[in-house]
Protein backbone atom coordinates (compact mmCIF):
# COMPACT_ATOMS: atom_id res chain seq x y z
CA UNK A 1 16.79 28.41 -62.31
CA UNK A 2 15.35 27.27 -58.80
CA UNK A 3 14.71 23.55 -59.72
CA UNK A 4 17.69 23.39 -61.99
CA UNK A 5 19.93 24.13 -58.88
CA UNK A 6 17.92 21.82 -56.50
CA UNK A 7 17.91 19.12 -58.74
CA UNK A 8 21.92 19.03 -59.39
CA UNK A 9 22.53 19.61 -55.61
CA UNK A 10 20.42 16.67 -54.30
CA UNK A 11 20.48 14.38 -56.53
CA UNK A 12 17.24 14.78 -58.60
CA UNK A 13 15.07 13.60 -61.26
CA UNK A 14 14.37 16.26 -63.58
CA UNK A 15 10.65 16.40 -62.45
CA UNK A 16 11.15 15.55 -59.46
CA UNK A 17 12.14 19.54 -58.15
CA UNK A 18 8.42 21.18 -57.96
CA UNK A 19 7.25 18.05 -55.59
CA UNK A 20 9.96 18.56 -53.41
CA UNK A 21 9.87 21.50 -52.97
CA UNK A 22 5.70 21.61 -52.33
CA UNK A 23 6.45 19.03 -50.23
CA UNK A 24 8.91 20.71 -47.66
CA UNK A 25 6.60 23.37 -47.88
CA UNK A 26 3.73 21.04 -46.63
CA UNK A 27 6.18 19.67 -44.05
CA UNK A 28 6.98 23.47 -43.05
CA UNK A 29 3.18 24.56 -42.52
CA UNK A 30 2.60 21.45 -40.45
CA UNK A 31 5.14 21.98 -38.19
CA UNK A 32 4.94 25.15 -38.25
CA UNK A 33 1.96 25.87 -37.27
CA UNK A 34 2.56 22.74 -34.35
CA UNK A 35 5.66 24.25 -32.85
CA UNK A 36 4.25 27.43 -32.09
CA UNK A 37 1.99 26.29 -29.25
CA UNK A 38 4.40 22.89 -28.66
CA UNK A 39 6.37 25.30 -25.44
CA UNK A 40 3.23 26.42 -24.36
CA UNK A 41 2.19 22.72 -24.36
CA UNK A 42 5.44 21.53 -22.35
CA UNK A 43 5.15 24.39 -19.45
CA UNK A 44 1.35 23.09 -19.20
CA UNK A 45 2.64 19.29 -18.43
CA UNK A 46 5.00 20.54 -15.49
CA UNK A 47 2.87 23.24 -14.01
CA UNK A 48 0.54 20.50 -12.41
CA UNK A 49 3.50 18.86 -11.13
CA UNK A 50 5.65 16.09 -13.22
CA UNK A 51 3.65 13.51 -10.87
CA UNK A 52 0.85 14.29 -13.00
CA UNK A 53 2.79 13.40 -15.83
CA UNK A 54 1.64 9.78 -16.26
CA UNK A 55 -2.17 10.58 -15.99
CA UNK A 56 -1.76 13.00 -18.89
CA UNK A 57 -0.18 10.60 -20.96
CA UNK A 58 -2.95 8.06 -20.06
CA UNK A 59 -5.68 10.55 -20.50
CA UNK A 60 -3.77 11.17 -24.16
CA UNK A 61 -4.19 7.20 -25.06
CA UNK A 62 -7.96 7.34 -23.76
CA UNK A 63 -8.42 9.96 -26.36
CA UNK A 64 -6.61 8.77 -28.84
CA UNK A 65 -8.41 5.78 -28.83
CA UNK A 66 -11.15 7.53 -28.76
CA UNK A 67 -10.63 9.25 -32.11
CA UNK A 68 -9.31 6.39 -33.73
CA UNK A 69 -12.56 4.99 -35.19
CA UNK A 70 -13.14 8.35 -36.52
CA UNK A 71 -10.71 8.90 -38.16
CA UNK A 72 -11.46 4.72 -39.82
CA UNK A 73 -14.77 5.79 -40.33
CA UNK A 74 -13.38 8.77 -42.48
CA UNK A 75 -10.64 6.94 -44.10
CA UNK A 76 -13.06 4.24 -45.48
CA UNK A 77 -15.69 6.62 -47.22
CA UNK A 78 -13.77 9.57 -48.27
CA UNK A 79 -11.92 9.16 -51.69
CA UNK A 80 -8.77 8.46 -50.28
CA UNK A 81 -6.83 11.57 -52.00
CA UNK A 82 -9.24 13.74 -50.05
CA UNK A 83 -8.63 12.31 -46.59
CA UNK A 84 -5.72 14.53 -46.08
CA UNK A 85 -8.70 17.65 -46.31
CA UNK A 86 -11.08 16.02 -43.68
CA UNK A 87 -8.37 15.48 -41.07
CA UNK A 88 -6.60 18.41 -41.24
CA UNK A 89 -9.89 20.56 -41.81
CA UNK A 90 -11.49 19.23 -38.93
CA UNK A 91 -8.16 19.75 -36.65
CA UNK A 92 -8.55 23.35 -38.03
CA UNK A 93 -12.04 23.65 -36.71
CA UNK A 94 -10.75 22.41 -33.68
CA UNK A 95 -8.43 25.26 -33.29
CA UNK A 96 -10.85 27.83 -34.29
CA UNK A 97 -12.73 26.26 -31.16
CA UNK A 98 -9.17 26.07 -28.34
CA UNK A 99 -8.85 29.61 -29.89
CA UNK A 100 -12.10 30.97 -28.88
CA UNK A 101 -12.42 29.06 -25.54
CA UNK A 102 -8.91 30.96 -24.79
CA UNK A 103 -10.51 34.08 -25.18
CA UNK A 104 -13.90 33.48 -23.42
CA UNK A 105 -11.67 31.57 -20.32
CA UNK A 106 -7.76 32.14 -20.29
CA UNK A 107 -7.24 30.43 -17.02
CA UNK A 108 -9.67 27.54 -16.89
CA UNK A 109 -6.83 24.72 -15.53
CA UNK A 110 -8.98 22.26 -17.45
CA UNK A 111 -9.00 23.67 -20.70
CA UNK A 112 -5.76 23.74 -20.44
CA UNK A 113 -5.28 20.33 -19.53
CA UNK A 114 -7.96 19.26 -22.21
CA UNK A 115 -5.74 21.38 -24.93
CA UNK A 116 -2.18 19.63 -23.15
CA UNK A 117 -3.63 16.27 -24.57
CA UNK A 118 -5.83 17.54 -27.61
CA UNK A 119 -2.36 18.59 -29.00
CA UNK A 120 -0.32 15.43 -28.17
CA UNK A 121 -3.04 13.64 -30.51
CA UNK A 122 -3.15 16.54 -32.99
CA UNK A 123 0.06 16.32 -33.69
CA UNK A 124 0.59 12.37 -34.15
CA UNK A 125 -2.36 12.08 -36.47
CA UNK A 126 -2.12 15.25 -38.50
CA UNK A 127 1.61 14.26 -39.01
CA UNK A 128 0.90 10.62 -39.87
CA UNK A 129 -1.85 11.55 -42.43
CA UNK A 130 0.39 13.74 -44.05
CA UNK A 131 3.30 10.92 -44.53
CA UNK A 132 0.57 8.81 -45.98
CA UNK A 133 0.25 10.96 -48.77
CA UNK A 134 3.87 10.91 -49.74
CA UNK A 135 4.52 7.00 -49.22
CA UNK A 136 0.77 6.75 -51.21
CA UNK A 137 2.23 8.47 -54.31
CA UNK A 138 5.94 7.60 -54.03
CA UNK A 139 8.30 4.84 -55.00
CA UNK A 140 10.99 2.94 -52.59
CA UNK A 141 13.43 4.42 -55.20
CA UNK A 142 12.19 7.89 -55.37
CA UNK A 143 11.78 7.63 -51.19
CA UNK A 144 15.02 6.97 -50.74
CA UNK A 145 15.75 9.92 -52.63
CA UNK A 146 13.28 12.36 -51.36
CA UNK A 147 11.87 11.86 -48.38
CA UNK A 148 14.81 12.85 -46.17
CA UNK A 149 14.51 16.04 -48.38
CA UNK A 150 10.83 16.77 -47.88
CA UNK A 151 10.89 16.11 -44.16
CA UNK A 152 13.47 19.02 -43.95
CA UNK A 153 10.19 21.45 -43.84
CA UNK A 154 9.46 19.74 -40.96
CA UNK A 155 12.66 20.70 -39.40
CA UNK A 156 12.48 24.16 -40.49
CA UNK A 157 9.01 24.45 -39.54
CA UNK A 158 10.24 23.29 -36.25
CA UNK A 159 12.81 26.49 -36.00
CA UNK A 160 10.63 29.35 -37.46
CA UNK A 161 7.54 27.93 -35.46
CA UNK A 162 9.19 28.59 -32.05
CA UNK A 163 10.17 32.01 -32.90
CA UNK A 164 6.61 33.17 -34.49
CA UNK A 165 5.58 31.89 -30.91
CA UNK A 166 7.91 34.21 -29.19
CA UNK A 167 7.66 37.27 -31.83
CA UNK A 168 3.82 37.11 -31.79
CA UNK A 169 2.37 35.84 -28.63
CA UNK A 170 2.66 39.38 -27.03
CA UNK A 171 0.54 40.66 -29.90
CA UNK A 172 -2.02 38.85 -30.19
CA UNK A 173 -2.03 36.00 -27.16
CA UNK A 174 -2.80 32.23 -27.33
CA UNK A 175 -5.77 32.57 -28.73
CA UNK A 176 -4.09 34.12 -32.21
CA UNK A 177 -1.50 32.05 -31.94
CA UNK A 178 -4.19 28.90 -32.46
CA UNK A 179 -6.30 30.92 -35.15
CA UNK A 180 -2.81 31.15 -37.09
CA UNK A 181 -2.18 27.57 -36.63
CA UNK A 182 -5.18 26.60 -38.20
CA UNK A 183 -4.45 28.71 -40.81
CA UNK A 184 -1.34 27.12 -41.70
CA UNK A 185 -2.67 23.74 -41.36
CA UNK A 186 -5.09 24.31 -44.43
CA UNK A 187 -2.22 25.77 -46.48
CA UNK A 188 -0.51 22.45 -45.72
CA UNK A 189 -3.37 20.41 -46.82
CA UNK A 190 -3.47 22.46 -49.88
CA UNK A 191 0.03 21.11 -50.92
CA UNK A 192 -0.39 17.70 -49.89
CA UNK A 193 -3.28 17.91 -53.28
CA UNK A 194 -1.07 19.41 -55.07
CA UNK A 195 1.64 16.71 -54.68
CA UNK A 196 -1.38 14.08 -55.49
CA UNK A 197 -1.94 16.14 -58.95
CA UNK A 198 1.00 15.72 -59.63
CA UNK A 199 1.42 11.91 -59.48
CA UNK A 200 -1.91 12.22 -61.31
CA UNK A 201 -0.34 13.77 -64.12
CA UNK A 202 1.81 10.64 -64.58
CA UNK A 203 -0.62 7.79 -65.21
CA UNK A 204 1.97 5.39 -66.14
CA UNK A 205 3.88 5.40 -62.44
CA UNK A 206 0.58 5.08 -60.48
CA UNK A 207 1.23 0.96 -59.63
CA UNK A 208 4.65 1.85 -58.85
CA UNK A 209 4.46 5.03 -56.94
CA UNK A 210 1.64 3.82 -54.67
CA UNK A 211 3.82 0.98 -53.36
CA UNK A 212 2.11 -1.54 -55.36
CA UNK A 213 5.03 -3.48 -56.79
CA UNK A 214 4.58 -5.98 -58.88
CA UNK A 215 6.43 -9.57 -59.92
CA UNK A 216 6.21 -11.59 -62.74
CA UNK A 217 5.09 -15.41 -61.76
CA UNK A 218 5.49 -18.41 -63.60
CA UNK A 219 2.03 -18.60 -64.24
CA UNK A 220 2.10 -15.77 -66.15
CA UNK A 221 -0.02 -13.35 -63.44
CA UNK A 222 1.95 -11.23 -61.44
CA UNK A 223 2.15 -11.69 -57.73
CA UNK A 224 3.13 -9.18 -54.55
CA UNK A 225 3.49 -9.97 -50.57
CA UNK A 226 1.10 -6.89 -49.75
CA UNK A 227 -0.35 -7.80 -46.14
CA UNK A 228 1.32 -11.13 -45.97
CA UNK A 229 -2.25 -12.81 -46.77
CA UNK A 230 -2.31 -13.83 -50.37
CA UNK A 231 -2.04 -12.99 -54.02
CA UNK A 232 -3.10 -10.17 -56.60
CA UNK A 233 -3.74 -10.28 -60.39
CA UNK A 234 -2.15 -8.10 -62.44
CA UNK A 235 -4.39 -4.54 -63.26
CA UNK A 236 -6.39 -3.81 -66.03
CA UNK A 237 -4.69 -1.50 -68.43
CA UNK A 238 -5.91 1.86 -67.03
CA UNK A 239 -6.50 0.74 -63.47
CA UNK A 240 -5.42 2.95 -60.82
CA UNK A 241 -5.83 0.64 -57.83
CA UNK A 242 -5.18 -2.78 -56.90
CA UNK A 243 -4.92 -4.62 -53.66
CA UNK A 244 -4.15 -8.38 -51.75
CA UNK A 245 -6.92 -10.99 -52.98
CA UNK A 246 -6.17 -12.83 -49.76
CA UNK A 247 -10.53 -13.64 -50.10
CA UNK A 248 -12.71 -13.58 -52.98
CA UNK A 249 -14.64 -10.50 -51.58
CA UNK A 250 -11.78 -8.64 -53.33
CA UNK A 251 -11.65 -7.15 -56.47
CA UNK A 252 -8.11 -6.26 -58.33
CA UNK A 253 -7.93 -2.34 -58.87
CA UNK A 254 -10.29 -1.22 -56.26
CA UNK A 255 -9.76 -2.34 -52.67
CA UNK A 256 -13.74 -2.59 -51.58
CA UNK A 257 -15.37 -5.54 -50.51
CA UNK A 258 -18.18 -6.47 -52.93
CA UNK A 259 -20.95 -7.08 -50.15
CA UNK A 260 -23.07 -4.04 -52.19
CA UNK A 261 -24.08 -3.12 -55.87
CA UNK A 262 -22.37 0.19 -55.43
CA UNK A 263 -19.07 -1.09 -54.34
CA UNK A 264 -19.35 -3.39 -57.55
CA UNK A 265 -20.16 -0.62 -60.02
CA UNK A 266 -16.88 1.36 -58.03
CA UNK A 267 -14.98 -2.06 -58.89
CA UNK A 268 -16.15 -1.83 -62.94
CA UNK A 269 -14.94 1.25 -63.24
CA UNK A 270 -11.87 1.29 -62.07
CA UNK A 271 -11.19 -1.94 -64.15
CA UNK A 272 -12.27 -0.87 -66.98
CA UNK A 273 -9.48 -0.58 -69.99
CA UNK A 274 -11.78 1.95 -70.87
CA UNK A 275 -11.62 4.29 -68.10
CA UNK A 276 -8.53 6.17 -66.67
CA UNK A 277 -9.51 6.51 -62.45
CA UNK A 278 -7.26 9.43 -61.16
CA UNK A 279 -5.68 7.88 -58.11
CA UNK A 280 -7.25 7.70 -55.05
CA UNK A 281 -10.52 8.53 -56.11
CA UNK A 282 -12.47 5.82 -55.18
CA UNK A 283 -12.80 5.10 -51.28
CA UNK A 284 -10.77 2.67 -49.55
CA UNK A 285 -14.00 1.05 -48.08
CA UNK A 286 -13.83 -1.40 -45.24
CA UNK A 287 -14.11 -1.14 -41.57
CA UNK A 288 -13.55 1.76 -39.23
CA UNK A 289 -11.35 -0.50 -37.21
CA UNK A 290 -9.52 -1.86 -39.83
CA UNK A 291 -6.12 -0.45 -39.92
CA UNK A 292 -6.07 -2.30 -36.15
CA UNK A 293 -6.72 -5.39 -37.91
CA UNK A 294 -4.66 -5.29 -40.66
CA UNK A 295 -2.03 -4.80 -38.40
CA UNK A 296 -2.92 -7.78 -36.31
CA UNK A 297 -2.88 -10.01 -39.31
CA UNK A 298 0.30 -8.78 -40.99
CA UNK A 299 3.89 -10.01 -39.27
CA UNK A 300 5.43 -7.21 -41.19
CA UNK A 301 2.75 -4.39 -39.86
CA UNK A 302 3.09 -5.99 -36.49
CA UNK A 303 6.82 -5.73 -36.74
CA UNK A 304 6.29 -1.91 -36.99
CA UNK A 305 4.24 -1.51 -34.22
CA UNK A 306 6.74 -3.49 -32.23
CA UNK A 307 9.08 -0.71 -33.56
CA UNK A 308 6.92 2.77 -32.96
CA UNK A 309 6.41 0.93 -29.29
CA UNK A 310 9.81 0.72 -28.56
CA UNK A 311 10.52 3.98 -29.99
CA UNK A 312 8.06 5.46 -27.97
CA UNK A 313 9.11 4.08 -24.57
CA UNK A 314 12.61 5.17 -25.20
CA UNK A 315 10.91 8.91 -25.97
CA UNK A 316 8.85 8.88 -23.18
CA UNK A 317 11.77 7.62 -20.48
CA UNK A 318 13.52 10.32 -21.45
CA UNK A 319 10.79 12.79 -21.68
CA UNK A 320 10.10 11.79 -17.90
CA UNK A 321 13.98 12.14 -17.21
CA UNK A 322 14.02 15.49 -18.92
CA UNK A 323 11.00 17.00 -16.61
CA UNK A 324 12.48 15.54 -13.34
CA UNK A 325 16.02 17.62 -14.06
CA UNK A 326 14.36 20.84 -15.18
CA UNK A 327 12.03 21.05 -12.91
CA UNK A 328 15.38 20.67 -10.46
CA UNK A 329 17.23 23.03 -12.26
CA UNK A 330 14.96 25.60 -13.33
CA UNK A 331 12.33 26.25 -10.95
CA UNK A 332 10.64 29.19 -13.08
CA UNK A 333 8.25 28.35 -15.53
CA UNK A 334 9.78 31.43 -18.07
CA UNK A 335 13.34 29.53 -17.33
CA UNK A 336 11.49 25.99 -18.56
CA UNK A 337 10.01 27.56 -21.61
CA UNK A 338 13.02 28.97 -22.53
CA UNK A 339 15.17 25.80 -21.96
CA UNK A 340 12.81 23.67 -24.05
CA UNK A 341 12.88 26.63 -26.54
CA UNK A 342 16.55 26.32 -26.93
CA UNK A 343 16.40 22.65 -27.06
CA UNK A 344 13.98 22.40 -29.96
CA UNK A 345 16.34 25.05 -31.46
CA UNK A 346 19.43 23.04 -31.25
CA UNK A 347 17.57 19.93 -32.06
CA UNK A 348 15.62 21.23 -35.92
CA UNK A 349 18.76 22.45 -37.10
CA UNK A 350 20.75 19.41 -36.47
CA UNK A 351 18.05 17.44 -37.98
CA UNK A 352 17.40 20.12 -41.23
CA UNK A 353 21.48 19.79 -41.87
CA UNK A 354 21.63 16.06 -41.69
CA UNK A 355 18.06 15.85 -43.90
CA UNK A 356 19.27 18.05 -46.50
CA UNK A 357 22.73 16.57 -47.04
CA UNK A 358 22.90 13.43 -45.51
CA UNK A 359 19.83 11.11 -44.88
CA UNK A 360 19.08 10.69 -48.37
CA UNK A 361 22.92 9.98 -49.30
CA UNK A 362 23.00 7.44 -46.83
CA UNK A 363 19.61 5.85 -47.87
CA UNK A 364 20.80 5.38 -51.11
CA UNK A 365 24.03 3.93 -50.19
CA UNK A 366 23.62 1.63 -47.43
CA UNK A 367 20.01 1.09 -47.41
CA UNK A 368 16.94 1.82 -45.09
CA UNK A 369 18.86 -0.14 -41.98
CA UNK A 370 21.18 2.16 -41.46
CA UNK A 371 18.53 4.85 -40.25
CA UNK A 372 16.51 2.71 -38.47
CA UNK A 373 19.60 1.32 -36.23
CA UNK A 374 22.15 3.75 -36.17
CA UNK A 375 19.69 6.00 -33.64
CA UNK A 376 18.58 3.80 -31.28
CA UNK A 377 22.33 2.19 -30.70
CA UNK A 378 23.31 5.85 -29.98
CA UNK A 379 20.46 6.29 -27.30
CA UNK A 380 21.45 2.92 -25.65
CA UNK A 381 25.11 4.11 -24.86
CA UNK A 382 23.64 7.66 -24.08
CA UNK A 383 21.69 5.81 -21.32
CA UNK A 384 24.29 4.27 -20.23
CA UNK A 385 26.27 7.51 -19.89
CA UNK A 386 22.94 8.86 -18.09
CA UNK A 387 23.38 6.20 -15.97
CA UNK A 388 26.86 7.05 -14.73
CA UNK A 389 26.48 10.86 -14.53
CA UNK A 390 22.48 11.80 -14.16
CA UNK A 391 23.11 15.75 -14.76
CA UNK A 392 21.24 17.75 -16.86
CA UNK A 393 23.63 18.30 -19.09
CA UNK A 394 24.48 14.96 -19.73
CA UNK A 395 20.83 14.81 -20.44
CA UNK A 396 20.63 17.89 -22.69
CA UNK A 397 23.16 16.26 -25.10
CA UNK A 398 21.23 12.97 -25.30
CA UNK A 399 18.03 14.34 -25.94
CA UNK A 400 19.37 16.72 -28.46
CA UNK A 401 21.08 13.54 -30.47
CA UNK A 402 17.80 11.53 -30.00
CA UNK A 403 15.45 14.07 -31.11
CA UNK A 404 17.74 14.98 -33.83
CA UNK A 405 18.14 11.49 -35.19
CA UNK A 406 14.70 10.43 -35.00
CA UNK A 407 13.61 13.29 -37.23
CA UNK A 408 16.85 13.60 -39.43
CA UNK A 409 17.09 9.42 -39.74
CA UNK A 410 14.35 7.20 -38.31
CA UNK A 411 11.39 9.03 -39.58
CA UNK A 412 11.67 9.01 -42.82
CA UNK A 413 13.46 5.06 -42.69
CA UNK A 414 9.97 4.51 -41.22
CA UNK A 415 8.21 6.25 -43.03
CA UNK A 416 9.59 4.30 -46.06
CA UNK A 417 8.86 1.04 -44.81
CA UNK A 418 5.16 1.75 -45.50
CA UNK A 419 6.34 2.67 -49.17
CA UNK A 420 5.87 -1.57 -50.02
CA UNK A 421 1.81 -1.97 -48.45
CA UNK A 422 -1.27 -1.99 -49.99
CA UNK A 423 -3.36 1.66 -50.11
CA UNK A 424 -5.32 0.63 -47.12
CA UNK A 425 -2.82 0.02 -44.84
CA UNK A 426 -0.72 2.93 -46.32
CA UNK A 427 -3.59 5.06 -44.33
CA UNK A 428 -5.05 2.66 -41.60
CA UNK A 429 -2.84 0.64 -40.38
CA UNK A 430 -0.33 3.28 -40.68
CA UNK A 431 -2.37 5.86 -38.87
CA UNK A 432 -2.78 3.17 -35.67
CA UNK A 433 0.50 2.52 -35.76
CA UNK A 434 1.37 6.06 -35.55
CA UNK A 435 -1.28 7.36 -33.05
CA UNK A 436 -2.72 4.53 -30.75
CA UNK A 437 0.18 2.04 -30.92
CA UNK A 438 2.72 5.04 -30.19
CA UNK A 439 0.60 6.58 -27.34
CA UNK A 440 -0.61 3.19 -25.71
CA UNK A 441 3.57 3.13 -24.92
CA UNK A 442 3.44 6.16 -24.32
CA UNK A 443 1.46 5.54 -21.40
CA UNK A 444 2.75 2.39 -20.17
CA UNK A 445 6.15 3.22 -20.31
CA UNK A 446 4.97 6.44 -18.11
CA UNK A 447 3.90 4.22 -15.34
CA UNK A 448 6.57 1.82 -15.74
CA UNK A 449 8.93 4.57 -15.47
CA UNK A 450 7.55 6.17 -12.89
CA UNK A 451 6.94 3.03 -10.56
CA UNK A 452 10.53 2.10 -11.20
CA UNK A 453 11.90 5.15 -9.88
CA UNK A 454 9.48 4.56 -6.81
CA UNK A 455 10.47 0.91 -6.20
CA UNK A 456 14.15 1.50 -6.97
CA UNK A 457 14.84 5.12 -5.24
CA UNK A 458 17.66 5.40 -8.08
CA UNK A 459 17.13 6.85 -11.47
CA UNK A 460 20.22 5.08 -12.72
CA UNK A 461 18.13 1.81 -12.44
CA UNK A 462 15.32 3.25 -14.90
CA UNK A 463 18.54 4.49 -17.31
CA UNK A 464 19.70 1.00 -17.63
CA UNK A 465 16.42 -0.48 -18.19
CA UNK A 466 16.22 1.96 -21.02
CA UNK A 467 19.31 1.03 -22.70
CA UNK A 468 18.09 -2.39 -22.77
CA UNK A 469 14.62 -1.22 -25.19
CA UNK A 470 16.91 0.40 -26.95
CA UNK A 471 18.71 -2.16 -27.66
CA UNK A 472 15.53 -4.03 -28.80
CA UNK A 473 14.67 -1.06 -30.51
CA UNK A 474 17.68 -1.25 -32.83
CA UNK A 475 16.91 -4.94 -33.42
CA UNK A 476 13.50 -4.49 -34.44
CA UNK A 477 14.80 -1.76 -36.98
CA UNK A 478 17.03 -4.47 -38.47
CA UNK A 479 14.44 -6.89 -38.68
CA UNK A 480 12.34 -4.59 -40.59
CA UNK A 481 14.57 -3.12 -43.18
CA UNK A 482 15.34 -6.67 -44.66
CA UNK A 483 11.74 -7.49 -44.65
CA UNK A 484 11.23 -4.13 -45.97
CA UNK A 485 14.26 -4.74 -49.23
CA UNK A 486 12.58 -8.38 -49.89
CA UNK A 487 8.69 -7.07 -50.10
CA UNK A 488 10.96 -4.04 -52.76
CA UNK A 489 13.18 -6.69 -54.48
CA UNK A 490 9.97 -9.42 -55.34
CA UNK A 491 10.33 -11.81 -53.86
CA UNK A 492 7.81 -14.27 -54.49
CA UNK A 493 6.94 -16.16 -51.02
CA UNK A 494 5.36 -13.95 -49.42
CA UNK A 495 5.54 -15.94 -46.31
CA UNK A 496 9.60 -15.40 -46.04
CA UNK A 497 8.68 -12.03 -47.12
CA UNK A 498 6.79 -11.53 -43.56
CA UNK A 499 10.08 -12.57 -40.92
């Protein structure tokens, strides 16, 4: 009765219910479980003074950094359908450990400080591994369709996880509140498998789903613009995998380099009309640094980092912005929690409405433009308007339509420009996009924000300068969704495919 009624109210496939649904619930653990220590987080970042801000931020790209070759050196040797279990285990682990240092030392300032930026790359990482799941086993079609829908569990998560905060904090402190967390975040890789079983059970939309698209050629091969470095034969009936044979060193179907006898036997069996390889179950293989390469070589990947960059220095002007006027106007540290409180509030159930009823209607319709522009050309006139009355409440209304938008409308448009990649780069590059790209403008824009004020003695100045990244934000977006409708409708030079 359930999936009959959710699949004539959004628009669905008869099947395509029971994924939904598991994956808002994955969506809703995540955030969930990220939200209820995200006000704790906040009150941490002002209490040593917003001057501290920047070195936070910069201490928060040091470590991401830092755990970026882990995470590579997981991504190449773990079947790539259990990658979702080692990140989100280990984060787990890590909260079991926050949890118990709580307990043993509630007021060590550094432990704080060390959980303030353990949490800011928690959250980009565990977030971006779970997106790569969904644009691994899902179509630009059926993303247009459902990820708008899915990402609602995010929002919701975003609502309840506040309030658990509030309801249980007094019963069982910080410490609980991370031992709960960690719970959650193994429920939500437990449905991120699920939603891989799933595509599973559907051999025959494996090529499509995983963003592998292929194109008939006049030479009778089929060819694809993956990472804008070559050509791909067409797979073996019963192949599961298949990437760019920019070099000889790779094989169709697999995605390993064939620099070993093992990698080659992994190769034979996947292309073997044989065999049937469940999906994902053969290692992605490379280098631990690789998604920063792949990026580096690919116009279209480096066209997304130019967009996560700008996103993130329009974020983290007004994050600065935000901390300056409530530290102004609410002295208290109960009076900050609660305002950021109310402001995530306001902000999830803007974005759950829109998700639910709107973003994929809109996708559909007009295309994945439309929700990577129509955001940041908002947030350039609402800097403008910051510009010309700096109040807090000027500000509130801003943030609450930025915030909003990014989750409701430029998150999943991003998200679905990874839907038309090759496997690897649907985890690695993706994942340094998302966590090291976003964070390294994170902390530049910090400083450049905060020397601006400095220099200039007028935050109007800093307002302006935002409105202009914005501007280049929403240019960028533009850019990207054309690319990203050539790479979907074939076409076969993959060179033009690239601008």
């Amino acid at each position: 009765m359930l999936r009959r009624w959710l699949t004539r109210l959004f628009n669905l496939q008869s099947d395509e219910a029971s994924p939904v649904i598991v994956g808002f619930s994955m969506f809703f653990l995540l955030f969930a479980g990220y939200f209820m220590l995200r006000p704790v987080r906040e009150t941490m970042g002002i209490t040593g003074g917003i001057d501290n801000l920047p070195w936070l931020f910069t201490g928060t790209f040091v470590a991401t950094v830092a755990a970026m070759p882990l995470f590579g050196w997981i991504a190449a040797r773990a079947q790539r359908r259990r990658i979702v279990y080692w990140v989100l285990g280990f984060f787990a682990s890590n909260l079991v450990a926050f949890g118990l240092g709580f307990l043993a030392r509630p007021d060590d300032i550094w432990l704080a400080r060390t959980f303030y930026i353990w949490l800011s790359v928690f959250n980009l990482i565990a977030i971006s591994v779970a997106w790569s799941v969904l644009v691994d086993v899902f179509a630009v079609g059926e993303a247009k369709r459902l990820f708008a829908l899915m990402a609602g569990g995010a929002s919701l998560g975003g609502l309840v996880g506040p309030l658990l905060g509030v309801l249980l904090v007094g019963a069982i402190g910080h410490a609980g509140l991370l031992l709960l967390s960690a719970a959650l975040l193994i429920a939500a890789a437990l449905c991120a498998r699920w939603i891989q079983r799933w595509r599973e059970a559907r051999p025959n939309q494996d090529v499509a789903a995983a963003g592998r698209t292929d194109f008939p050629s006049p030479r009778g091969r089929r060819a694809c613009p993956v990472l804008d470095t070559g050509w791909r034969k067409a797979p073996d009936e019963g192949a599961s995998d298949h990437v760019s044979l920019s070099d000889k060193r790779w094989r169709p179907s697999t995605g390993l380099k064939t620099g070993s006898t093992t990698n080659e036997r992994a190769s034979n069996r996947a292309t073997s009309p044989s065999r049937s390889i469940p999906l994902g179950s053969i290692p992605l293989g490379g280098s631990p640094f690789a998604g920063a390469t792949d990026v580096l070589r690919s116009p279209y990947l480096l066209g997304i980092a130019l967009f996560v960059l700008l996103l993130a220095s329009v974020s983290t002007f007004l994050y600065f912005e935000q901390a300056r006027l409530i530290e102004i106007n609410f002295p208290l540290k109960t009076d900050q929690t609660r305002v950021f409180g109310i402001i995530d509030v306001i902000v999830q159930a803007l974005a759950i409405v829109s998700q639910l009823f709107i973003t994929g209607r809109l996708a559909q319709r007009l295309g994945v433009g439309v929700l990577l522009v129509a955001v940041p050309l908002v947030t350039a006139a609402g800097f403008v308007w910051l510009a010309l009355a700096p109040t807090f409440t000027v500000l509130a209304v801003v943030m609450v339509v930025r915030r909003a938008g990014e989750y409701a409308f430029v998150r999943p448009g991003r998200e679905m420009l990874y839907t038309v990649v090759a496997p690897e780069a649907k985890y690695k590059a993706k994942n340094f996009n998302d966590t090291v790209v976003y964070r390294g403008a994170d902390a530049v824009s910090g400083w450049v924000k905060t020397g601006v004020d400095l220099l200039a003695q007028q935050p109007a100045i800093a307002m302006v300068l935002g409105a202009g990244i914005a501007l280049a934000w929403a240019w960028t977006g533009g850019s990207l969704a054309r690319a990203q409708q050539r790479r979907a409708d074939g076409e076969t030079n993959p060179i033009r495919a690239a601008l």
